[in-house]
Protein backbone atom coordinates (compact mmCIF):
# COMPACT_ATOMS: atom_id res chain seq x y z
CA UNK A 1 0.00 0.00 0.00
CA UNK A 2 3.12 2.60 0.86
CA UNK A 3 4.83 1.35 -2.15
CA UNK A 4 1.05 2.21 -4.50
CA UNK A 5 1.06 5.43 -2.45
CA UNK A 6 4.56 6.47 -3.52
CA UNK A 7 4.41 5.58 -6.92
CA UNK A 8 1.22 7.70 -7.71
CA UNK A 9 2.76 10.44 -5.57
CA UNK A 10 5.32 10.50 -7.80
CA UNK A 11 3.57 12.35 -10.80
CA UNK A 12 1.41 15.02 -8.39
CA UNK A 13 1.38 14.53 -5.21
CA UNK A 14 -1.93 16.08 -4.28
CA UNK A 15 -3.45 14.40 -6.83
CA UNK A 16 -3.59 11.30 -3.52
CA UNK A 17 -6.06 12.91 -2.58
CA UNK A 18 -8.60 12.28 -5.09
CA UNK A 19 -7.97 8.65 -4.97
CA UNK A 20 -8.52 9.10 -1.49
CA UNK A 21 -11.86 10.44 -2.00
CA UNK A 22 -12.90 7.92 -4.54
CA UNK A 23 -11.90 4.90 -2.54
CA UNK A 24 -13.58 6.41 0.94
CA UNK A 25 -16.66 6.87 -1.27
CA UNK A 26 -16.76 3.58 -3.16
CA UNK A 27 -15.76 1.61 0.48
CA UNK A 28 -18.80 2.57 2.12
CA UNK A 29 -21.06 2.43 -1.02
CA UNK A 30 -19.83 -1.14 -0.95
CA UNK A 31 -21.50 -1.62 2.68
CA UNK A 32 -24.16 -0.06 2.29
CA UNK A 33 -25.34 -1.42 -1.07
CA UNK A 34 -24.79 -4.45 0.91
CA UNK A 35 -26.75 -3.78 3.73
CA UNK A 36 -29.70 -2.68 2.36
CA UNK A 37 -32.76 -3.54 -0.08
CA UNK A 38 -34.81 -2.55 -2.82
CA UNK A 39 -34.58 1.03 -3.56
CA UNK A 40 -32.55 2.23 -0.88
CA UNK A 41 -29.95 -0.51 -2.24
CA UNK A 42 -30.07 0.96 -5.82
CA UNK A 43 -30.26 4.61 -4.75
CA UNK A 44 -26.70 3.73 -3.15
CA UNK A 45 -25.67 2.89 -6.18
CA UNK A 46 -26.81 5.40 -8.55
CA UNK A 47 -25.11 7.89 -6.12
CA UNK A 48 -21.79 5.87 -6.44
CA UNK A 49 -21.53 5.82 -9.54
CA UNK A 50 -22.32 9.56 -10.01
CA UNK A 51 -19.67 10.35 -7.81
CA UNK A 52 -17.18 8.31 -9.69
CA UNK A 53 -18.35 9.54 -13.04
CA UNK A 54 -18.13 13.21 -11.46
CA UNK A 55 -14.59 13.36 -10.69
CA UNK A 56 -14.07 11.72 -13.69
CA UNK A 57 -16.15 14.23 -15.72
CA UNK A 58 -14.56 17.17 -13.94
CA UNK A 59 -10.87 16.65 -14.65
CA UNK A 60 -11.17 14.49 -17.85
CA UNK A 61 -13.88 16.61 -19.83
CA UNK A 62 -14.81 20.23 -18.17
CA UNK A 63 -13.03 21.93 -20.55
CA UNK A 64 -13.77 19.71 -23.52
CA UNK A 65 -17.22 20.55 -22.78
CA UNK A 66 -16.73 23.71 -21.90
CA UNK A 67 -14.33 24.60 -24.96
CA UNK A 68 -17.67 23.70 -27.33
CA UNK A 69 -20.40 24.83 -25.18
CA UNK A 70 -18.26 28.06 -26.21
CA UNK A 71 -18.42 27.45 -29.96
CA UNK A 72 -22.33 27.45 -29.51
CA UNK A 73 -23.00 30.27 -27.64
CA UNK A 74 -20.53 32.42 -30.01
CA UNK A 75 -22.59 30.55 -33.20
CA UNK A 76 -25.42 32.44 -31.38
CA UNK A 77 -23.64 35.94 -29.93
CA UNK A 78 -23.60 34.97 -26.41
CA UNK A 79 -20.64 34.71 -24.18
CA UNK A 80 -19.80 31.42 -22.05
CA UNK A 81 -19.09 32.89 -18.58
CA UNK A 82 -17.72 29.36 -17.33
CA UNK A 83 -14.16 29.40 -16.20
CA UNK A 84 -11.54 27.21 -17.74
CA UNK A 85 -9.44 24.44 -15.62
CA UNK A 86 -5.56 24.51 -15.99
CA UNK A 87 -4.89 20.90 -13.79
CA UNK A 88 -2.98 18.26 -15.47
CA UNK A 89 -5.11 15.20 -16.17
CA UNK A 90 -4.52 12.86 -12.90
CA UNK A 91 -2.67 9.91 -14.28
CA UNK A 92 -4.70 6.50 -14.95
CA UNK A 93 -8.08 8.31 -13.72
CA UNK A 94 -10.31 6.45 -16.40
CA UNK A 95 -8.53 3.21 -15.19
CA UNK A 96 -8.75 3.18 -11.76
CA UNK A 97 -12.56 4.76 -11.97
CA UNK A 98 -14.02 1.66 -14.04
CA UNK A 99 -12.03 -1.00 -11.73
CA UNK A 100 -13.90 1.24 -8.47
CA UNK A 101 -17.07 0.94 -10.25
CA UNK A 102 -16.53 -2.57 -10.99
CA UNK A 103 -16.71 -3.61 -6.96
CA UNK A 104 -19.95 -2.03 -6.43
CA UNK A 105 -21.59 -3.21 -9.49
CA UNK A 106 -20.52 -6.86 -8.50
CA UNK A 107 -21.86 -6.00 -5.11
CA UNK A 108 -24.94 -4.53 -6.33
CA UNK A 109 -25.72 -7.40 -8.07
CA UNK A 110 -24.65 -9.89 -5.41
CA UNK A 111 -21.47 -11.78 -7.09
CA UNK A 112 -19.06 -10.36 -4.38
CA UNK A 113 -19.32 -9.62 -0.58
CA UNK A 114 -18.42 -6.16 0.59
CA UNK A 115 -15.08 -5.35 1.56
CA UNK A 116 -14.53 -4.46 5.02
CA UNK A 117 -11.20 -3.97 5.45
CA UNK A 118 -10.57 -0.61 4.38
CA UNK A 119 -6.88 -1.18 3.94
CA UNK A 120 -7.45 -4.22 1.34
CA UNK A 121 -9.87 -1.82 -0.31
CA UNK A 122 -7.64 0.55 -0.77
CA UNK A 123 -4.74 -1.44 -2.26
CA UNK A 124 -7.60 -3.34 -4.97
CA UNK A 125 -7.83 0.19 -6.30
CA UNK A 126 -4.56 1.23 -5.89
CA UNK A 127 -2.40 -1.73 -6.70
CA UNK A 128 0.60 -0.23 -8.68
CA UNK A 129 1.54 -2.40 -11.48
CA UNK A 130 -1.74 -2.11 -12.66
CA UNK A 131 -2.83 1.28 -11.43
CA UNK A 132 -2.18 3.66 -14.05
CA UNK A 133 -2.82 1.40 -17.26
CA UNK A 134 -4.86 -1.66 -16.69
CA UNK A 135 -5.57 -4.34 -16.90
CA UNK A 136 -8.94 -3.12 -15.41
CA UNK A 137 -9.68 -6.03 -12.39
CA UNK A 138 -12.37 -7.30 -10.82
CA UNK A 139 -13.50 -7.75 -7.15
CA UNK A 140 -13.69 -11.16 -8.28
CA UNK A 141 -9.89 -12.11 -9.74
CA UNK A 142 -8.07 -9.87 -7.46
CA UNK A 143 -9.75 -9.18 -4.13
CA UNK A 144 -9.32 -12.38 -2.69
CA UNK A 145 -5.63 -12.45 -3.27
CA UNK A 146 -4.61 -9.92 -1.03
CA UNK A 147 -5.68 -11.92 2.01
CA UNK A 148 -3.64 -15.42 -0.14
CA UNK A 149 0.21 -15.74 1.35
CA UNK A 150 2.38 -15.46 -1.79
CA UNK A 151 5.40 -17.68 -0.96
CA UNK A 152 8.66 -17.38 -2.93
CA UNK A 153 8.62 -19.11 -6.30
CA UNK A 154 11.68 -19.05 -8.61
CA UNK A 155 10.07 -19.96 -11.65
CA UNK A 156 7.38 -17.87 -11.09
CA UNK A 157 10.18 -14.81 -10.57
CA UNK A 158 12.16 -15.72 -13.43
CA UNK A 159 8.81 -15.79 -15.76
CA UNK A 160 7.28 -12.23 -14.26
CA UNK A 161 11.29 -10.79 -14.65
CA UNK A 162 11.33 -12.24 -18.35
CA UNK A 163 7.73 -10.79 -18.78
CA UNK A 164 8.47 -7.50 -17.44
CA UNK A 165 11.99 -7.39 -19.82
CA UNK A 166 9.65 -8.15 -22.99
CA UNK A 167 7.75 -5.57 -22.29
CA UNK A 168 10.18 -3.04 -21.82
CA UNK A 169 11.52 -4.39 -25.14
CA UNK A 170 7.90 -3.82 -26.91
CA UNK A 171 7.70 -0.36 -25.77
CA UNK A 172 11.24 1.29 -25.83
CA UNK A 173 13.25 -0.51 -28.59
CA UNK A 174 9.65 -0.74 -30.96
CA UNK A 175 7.40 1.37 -29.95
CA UNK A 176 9.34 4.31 -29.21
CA UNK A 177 11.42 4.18 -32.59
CA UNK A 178 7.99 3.49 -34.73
CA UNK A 179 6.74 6.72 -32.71
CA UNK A 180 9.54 9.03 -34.36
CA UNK A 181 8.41 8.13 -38.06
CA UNK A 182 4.59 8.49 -37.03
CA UNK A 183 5.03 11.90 -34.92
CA UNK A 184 6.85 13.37 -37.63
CA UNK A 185 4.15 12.69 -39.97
CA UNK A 186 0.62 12.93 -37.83
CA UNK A 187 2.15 16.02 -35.87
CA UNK A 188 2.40 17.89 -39.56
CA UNK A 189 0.21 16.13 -42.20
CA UNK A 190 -0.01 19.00 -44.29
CA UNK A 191 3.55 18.46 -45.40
CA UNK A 192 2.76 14.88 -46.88
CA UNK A 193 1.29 12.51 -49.05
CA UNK A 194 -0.03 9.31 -50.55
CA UNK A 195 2.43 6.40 -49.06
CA UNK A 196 4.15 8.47 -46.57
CA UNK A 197 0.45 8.05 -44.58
CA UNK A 198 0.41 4.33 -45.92
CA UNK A 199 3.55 3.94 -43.84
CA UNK A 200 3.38 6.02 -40.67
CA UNK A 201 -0.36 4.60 -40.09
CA UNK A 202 0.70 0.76 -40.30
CA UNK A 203 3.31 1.65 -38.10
CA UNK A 204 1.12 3.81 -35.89
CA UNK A 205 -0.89 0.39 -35.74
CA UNK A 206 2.19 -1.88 -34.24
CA UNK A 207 3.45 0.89 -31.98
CA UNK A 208 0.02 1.50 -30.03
CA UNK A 209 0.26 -2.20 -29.92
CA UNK A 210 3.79 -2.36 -28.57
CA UNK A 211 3.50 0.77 -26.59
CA UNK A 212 0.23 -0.62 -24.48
CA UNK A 213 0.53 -4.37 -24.28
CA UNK A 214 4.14 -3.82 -23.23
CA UNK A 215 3.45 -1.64 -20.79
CA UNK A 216 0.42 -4.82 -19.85
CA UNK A 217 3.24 -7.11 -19.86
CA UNK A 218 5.41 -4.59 -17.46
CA UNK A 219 2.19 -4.49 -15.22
CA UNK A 220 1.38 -8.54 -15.42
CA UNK A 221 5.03 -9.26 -15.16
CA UNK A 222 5.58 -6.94 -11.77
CA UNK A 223 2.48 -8.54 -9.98
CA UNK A 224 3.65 -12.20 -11.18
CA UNK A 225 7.21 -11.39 -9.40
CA UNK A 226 5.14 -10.68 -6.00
CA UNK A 227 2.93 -13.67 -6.04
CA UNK A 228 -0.07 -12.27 -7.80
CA UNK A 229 -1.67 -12.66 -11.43
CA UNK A 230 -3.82 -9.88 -13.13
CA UNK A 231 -6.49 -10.77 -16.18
CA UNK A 232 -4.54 -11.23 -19.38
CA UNK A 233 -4.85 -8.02 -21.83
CA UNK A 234 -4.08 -8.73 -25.26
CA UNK A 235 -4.58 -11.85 -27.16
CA UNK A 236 -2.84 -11.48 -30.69
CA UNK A 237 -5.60 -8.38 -31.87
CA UNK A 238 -3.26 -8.49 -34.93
CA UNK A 239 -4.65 -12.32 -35.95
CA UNK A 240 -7.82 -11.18 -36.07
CA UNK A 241 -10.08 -12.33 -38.98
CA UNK A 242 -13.39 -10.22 -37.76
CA UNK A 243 -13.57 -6.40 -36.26
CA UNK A 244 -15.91 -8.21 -33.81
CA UNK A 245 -13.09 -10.37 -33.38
CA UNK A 246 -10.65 -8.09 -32.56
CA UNK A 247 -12.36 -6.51 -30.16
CA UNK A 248 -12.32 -9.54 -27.86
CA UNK A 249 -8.53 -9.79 -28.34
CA UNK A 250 -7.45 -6.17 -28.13
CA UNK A 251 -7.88 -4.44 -24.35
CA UNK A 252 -10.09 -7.43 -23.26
CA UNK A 253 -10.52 -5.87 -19.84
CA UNK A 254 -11.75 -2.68 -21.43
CA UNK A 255 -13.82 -4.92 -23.60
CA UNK A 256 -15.47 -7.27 -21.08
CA UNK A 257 -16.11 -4.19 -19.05
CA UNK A 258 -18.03 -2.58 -21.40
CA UNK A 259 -19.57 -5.82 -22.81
CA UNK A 260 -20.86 -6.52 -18.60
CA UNK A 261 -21.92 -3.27 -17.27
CA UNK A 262 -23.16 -1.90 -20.20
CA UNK A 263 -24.21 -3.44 -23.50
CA UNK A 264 -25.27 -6.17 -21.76
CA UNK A 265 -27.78 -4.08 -19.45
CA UNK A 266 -28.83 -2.33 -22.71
CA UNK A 267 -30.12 -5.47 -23.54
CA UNK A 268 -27.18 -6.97 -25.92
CA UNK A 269 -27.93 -8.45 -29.08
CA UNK A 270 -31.25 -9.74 -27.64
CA UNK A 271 -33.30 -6.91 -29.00
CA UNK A 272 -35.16 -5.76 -31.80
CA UNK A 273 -32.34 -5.44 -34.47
CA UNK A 274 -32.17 -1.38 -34.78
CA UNK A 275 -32.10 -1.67 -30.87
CA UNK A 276 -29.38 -4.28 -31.31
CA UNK A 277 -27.44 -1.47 -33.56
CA UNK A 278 -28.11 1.29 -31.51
CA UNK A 279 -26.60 -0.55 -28.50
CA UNK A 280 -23.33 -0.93 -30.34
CA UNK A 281 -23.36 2.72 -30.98
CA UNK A 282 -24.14 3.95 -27.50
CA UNK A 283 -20.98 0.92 -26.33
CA UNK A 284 -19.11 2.56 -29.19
CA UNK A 285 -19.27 6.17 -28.48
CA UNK A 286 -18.68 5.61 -24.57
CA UNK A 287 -16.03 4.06 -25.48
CA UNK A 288 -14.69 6.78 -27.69
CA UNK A 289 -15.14 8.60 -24.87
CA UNK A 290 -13.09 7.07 -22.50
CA UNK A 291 -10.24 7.06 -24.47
CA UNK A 292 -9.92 11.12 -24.61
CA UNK A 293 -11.71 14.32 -24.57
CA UNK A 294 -11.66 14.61 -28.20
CA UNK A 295 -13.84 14.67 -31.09
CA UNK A 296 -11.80 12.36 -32.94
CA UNK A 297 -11.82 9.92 -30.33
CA UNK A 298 -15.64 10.27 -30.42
CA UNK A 299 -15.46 9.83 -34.38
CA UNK A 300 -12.92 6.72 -33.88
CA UNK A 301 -15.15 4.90 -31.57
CA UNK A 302 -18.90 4.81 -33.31
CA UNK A 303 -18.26 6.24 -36.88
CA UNK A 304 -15.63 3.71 -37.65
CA UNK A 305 -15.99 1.00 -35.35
CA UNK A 306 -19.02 0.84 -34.77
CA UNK A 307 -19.99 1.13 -37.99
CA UNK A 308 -17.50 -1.40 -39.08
CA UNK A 309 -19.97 -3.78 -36.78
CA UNK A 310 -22.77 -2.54 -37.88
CA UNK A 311 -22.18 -2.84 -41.79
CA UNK A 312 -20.47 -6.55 -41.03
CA UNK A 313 -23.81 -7.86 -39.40
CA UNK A 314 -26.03 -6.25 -42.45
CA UNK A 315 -24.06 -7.48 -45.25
CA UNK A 316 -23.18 -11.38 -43.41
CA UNK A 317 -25.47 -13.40 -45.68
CA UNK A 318 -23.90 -11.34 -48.96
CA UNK A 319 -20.79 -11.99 -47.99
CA UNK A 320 -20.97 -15.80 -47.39
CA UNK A 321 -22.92 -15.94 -50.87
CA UNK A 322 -19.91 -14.25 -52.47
CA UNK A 323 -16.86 -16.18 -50.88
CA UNK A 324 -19.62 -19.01 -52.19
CA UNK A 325 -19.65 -18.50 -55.67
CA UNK A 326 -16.48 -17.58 -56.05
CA UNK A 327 -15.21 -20.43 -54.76
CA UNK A 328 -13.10 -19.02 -51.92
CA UNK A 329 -14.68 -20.97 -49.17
CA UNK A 330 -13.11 -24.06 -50.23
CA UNK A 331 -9.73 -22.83 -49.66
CA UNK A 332 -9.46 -21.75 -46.14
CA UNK A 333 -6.12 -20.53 -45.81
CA UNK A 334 -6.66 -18.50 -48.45
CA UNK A 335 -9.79 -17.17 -47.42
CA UNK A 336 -8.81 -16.98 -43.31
CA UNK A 337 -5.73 -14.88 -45.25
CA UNK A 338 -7.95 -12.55 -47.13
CA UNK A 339 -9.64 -11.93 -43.90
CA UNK A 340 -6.98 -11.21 -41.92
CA UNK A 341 -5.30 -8.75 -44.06
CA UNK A 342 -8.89 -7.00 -44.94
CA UNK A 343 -9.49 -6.66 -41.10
CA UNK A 344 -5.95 -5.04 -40.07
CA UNK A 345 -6.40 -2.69 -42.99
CA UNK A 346 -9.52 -1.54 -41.41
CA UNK A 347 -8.33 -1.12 -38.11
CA UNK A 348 -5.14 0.67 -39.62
CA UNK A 349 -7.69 2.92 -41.00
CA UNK A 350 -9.47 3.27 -37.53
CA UNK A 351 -6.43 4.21 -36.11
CA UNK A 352 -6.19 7.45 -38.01
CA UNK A 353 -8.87 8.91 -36.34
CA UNK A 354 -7.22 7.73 -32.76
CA UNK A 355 -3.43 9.05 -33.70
CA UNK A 356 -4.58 12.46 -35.56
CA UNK A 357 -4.64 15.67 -33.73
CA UNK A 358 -8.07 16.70 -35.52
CA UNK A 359 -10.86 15.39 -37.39
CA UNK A 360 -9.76 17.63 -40.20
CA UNK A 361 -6.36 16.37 -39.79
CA UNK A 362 -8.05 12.79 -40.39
CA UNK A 363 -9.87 13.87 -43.19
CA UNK A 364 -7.40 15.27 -44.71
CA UNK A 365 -4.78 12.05 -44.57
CA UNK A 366 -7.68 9.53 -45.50
């Protein structure tokens, strides 16, 4: 718990003190939640999660908001009163918010006991490998394992050390040296063309890759060393032969988070099918959302993503017809090749909208 303390410290210290706040909040929404029925039970939780939201809301996307609510009012003459914020972003907010809202949805919902001792509480939030970055845990996978002894295991050191070391590989000796070519590029777009975007956006594609699962591997490596094992992150998003598929290889905690508090509440895929649609958007533009106060990140999420699902569901049957008759079907490598490469060109292409600085920027490269 010191050691979580200091290492957060270490970016702003002050900044302590909103964890502080979140975790006294969410430790006694747990109880309560707990302890009582009906709507007093879910009126504990509504409030929870509005206070989690809130802090997220306040330092992640005042001035976003703010910054357009502006736009408007001067599209109409007026004058937005409304102070901006100059705070740095507190480091791994969106993270540690969802894994907080994760224990009192599970306890909402029964699946998990509430958590008594403050102290272990605490460190499920603010466990440090993970804190900043992900994986996003569960009450479920990690709770229990600060009460478990973790006795010294060799193998299990060597493997979390090796882990940790291929990690660091991933994101300083790749990522970092993909990130020159692609900065120099997406940070002044105007001053290229044609395959210089080809380029720099395929290798924008392997260092996001490199740059977050390594830092995953860092995270699942340092736990590992102590005795402790976090969910597993990435799955090979790369050998994806479906968008639908990627998604459950790439960020799977994000994923499953998403896919278990809320398109699953929306109601899923068991709807009425322009429900069904309109559940993906709402996933997708949360989603969008969580990655950045940004209107490209809002674009990235439902205009190309979820559209990508979207237009793959409508146009199934046609496509099976068509591998059909032209005979494609009955050579599977071929075909599982052809999907492949088709799906990492469109995510290559979803990625512009992620790495550029605008969504004219974006427009102007694709």
């Amino acid at each position: 718990m010191v050691s979580s303390c200091y290492f957060y410290m270490t970016f702003v210290p002050v900044y302590i003190l909103i964890l502080a706040f979140t975790i006294v909040v969410d430790y006694f929404a747990g109880i309560f939640i707990e302890k009582n029925t009906g709507k007093k039970r879910k009126l504990f939780l509504i409030a929870n999660l509005i206070a989690n939201i809130g802090v997220l809301a306040i330092f992640k996307y005042y001035n976003f908001i703010n910054q357009n609510l502006s736009l408007l009012l001067n599209g109409l003459h007026l004058h937005n009163s409304l102070p901006y914020l100059t705070i740095l972003l507190p480091i791994g907010l969106s993270f540690h918010t969802f894994q907080a809202m994760s224990y009192t949805i599970e306890v909402y919902r029964g699946n998990e006991k509430a958590e008594r001792n403050f102290g272990i509480y605490s460190l499920y939030v603010m466990f440090y490998p993970q804190l900043v970055a992900g994986p996003i845990e569960r009450p479920q996978n990690l709770l229990h394992q600060f009460r478990t002894e973790h006795k010294f295991d060799y193998q299990r050191v060597a493997d979390g050390l090796k882990l940790m070391a291929w990690g660091l590989f991933k994101k300083v000796v790749i990522a970092d040296k993909l990130a020159i070519i692609v900065n120099n590029v997406y940070d002044d777009p105007c001053h290229y063309h044609g395959l210089s975007f080809v380029i720099a956006s395929i290798f924008f594609a392997f260092q996001i890759f490199c740059d977050f699962s390594g830092y995953t591997d860092i995270a699942i490596g340092a736990a590992q060393v102590m005795g402790f094992k976090l969910m597993k992150n990435f799955n090979k998003p790369y050998h994806s032969k479906s968008i639908s598929e990627f998604w459950s290889r790439w960020h799977i905690s994000l994923s499953t988070w998403f896919n278990d508090y809320l398109y699953i509440p929306l109601g899923g895929s068991r709807v009425k099918v322009p429900r069904w649609y309109f559940n993906l958007f709402i996933v997708f533009v949360i989603s969008g959302l969580w990655h950045g106060a940004n209107w490209a990140y809002i674009a990235w999420g439902p205009y190309l993503n979820g559209f990508y699902l979207v237009f793959a569901l409508i146009t199934g049957n046609v496509r099976q017809k068509m591998s059909s008759f032209l005979g494609i079907d009955k050579f599977p490598e071929i075909n599982n090749t052809i999907q492949l490469f088709t799906t990492f060109a469109l995510i290559t292409l979803a990625w512009v909208f992620f790495r550029a600085h605008t969504i004219r920027d974006a427009a102007y490269i694709y």
